[in-house]
PDB file of N, CA and C in Angstrom:
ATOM      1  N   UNK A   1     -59.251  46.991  81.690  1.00  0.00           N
ATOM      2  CA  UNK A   1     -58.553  48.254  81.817  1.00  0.00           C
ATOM      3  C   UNK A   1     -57.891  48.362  83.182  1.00  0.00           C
ATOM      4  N   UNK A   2     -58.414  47.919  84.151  1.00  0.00           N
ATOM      5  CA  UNK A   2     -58.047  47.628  85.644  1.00  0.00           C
ATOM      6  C   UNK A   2     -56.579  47.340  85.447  1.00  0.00           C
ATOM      7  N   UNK A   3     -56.466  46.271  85.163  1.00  0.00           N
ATOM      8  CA  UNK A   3     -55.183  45.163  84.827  1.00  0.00           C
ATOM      9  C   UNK A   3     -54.253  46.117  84.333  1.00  0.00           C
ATOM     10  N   UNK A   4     -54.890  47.020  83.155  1.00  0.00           N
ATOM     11  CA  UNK A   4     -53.178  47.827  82.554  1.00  0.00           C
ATOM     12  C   UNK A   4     -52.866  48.619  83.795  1.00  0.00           C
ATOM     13  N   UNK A   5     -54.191  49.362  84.404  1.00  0.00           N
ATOM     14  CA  UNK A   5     -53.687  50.480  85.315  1.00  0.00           C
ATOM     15  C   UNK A   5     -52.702  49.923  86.448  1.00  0.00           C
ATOM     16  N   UNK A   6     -53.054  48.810  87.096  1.00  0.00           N
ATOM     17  CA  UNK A   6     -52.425  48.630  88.120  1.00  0.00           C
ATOM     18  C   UNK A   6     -50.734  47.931  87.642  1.00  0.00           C
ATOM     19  N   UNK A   7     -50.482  47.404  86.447  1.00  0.00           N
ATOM     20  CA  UNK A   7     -49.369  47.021  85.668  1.00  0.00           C
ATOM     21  C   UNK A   7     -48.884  48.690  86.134  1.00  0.00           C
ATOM     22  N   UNK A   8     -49.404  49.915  85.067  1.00  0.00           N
ATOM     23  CA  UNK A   8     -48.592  50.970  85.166  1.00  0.00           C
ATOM     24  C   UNK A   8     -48.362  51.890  86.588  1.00  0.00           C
ATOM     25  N   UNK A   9     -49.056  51.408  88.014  1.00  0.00           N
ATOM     26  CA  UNK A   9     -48.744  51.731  89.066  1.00  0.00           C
ATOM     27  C   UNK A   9     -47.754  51.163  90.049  1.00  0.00           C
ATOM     28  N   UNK A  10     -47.702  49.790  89.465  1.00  0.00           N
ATOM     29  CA  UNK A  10     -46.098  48.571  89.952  1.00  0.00           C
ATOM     30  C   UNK A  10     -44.939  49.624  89.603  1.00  0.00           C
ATOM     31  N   UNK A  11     -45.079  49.706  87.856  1.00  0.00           N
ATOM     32  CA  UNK A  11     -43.754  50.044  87.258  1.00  0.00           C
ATOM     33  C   UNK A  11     -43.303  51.784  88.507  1.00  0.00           C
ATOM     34  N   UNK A  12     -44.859  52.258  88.441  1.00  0.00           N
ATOM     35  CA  UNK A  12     -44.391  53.712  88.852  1.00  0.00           C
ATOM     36  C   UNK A  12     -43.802  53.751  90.350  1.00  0.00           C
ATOM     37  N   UNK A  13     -44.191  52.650  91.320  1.00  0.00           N
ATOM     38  CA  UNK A  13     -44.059  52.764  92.874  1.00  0.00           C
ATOM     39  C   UNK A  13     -42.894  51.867  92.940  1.00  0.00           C
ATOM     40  N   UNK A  14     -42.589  51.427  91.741  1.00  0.00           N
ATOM     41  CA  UNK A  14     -41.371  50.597  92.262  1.00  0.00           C
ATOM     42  C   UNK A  14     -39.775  51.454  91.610  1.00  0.00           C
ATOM     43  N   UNK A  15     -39.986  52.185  90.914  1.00  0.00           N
ATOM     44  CA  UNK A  15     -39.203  53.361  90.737  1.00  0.00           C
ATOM     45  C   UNK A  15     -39.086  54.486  91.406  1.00  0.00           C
ATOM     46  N   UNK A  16     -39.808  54.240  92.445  1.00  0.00           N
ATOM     47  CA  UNK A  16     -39.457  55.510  93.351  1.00  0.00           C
ATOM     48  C   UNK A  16     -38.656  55.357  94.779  1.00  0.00           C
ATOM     49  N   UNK A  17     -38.292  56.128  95.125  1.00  0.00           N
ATOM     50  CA  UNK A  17     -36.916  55.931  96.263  1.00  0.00           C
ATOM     51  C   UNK A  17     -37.743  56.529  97.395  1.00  0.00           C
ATOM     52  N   UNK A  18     -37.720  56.364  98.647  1.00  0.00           N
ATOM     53  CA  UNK A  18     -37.704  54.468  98.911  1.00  0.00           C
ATOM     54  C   UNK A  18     -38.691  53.790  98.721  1.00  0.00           C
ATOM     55  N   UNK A  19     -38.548  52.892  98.197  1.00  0.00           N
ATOM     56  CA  UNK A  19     -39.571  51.961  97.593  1.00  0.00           C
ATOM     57  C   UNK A  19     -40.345  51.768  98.991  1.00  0.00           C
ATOM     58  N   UNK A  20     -41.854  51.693  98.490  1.00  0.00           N
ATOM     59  CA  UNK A  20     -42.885  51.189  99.207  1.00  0.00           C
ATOM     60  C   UNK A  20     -43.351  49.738  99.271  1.00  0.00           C
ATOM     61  N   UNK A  21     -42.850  49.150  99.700  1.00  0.00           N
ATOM     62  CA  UNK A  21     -42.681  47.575  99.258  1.00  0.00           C
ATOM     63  C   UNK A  21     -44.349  46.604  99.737  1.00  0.00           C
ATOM     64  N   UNK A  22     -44.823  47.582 101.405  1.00  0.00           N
ATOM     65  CA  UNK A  22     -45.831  46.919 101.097  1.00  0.00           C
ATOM     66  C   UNK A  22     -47.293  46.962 100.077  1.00  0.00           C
ATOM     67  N   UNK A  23     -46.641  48.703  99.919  1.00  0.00           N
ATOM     68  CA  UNK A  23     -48.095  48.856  98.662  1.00  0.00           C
ATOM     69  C   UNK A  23     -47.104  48.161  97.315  1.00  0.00           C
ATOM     70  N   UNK A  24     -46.037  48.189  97.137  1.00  0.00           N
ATOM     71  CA  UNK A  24     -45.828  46.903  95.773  1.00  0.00           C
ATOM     72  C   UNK A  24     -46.619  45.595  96.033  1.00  0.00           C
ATOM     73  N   UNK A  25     -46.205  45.021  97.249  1.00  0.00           N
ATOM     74  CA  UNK A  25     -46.998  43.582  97.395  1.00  0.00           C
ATOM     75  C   UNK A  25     -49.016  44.064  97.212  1.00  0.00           C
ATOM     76  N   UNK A  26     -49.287  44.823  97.483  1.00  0.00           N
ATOM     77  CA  UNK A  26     -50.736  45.157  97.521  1.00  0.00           C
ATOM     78  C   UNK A  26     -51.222  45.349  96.332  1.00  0.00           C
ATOM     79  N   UNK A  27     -50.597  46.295  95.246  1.00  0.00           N
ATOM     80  CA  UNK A  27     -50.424  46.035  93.968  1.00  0.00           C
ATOM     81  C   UNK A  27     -50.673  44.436  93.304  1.00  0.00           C
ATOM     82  N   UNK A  28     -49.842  44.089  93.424  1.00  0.00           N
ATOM     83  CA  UNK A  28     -49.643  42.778  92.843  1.00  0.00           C
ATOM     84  C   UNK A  28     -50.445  41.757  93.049  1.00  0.00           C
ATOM     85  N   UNK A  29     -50.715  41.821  94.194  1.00  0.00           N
ATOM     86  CA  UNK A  29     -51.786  40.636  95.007  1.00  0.00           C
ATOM     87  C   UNK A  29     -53.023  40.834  94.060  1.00  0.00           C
ATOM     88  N   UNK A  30     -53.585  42.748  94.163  1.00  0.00           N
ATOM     89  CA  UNK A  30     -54.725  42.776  93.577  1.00  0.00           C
ATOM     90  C   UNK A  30     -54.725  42.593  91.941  1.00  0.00           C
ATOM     91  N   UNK A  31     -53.567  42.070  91.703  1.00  0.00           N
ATOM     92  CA  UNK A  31     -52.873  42.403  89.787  1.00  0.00           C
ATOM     93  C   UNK A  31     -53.580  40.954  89.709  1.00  0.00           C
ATOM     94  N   UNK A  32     -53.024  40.001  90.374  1.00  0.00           N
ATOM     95  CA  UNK A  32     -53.056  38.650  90.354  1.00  0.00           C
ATOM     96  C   UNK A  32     -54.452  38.133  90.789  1.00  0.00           C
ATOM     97  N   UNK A  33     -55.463  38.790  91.416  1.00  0.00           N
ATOM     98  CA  UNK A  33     -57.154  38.729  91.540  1.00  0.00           C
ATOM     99  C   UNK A  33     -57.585  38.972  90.551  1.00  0.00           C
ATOM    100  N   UNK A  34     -57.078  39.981  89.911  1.00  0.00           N
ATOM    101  CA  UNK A  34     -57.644  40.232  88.828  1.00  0.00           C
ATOM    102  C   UNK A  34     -57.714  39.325  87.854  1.00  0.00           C
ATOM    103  N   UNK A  35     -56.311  38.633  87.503  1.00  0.00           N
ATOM    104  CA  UNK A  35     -55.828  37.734  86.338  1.00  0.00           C
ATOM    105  C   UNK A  35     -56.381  36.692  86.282  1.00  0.00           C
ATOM    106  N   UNK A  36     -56.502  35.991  87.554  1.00  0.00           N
ATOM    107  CA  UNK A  36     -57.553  35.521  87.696  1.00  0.00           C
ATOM    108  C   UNK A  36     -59.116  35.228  87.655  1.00  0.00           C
ATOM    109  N   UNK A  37     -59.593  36.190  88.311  1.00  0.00           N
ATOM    110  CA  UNK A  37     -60.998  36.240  87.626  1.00  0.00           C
ATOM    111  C   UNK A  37     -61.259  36.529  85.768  1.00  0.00           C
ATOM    112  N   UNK A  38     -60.418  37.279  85.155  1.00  0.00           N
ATOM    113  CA  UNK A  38     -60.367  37.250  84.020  1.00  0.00           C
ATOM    114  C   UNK A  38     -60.498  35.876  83.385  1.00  0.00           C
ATOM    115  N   UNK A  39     -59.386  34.618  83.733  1.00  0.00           N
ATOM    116  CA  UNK A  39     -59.005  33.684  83.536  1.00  0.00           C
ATOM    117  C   UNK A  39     -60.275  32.542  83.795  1.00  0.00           C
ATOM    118  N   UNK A  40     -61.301  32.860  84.805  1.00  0.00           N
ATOM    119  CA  UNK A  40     -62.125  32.056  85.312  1.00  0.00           C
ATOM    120  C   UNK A  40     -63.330  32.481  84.119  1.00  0.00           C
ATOM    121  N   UNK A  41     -63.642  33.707  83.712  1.00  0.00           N
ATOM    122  CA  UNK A  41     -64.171  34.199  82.718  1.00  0.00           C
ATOM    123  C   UNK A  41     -64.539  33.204  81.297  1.00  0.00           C
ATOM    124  N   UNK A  42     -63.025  33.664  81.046  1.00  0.00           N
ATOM    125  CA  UNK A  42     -62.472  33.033  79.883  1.00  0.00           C
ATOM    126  C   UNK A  42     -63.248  31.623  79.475  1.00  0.00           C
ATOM    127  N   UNK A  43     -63.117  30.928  80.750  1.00  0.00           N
ATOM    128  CA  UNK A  43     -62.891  29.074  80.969  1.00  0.00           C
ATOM    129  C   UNK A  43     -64.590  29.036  80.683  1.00  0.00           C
ATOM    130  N   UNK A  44     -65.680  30.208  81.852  1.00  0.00           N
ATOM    131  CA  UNK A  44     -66.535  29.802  81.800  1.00  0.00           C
ATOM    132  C   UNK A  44     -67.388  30.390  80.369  1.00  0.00           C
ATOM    133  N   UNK A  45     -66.989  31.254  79.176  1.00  0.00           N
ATOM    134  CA  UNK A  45     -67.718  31.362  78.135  1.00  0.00           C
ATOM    135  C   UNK A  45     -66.904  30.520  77.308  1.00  0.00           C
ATOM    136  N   UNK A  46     -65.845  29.646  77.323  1.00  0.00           N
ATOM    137  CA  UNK A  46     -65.735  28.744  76.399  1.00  0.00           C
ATOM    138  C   UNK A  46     -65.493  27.429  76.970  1.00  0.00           C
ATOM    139  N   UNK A  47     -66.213  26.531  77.067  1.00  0.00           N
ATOM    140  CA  UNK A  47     -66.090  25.094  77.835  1.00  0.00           C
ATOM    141  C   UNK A  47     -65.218  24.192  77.211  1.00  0.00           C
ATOM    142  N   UNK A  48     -64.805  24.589  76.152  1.00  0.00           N
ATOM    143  CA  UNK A  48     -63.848  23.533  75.430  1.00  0.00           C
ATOM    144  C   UNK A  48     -63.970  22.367  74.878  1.00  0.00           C
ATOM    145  N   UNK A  49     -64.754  21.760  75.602  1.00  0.00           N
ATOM    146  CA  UNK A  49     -64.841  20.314  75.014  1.00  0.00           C
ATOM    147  C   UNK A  49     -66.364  20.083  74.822  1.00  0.00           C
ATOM    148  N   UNK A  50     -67.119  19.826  73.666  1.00  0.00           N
ATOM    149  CA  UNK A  50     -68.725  20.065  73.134  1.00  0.00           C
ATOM    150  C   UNK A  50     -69.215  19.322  74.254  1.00  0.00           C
ATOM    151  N   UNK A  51     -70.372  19.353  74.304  1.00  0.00           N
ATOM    152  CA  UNK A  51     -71.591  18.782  75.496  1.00  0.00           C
ATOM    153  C   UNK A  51     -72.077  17.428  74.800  1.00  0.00           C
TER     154      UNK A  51
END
């Protein structure tokens, strides 16, 4: 749920005049921690290849 919120706080801070560019980059950085650990998740409840 993290992940959508901070998606719908990019769209909202980057539509606003004048853009706040370093909370966009702060946004994003933490968008992309996130995607990540999700991603590391993922890898470690399915190993892919049998034991």
């Amino acid at each position: 749920m993290e992940h959508a919120d901070l998606d719908a706080l990019i769209d909202i801070a980057a539509g606003q005049i004048p853009l706040d560019e370093l909370m966009i980059r702060r946004l994003k950085k933490r968008r992309l921690h996130l995607r990540d650990r999700i991603n590391r998740l993922h890898r470690s409840l399915d190993p892919g290849e049998p034991a």
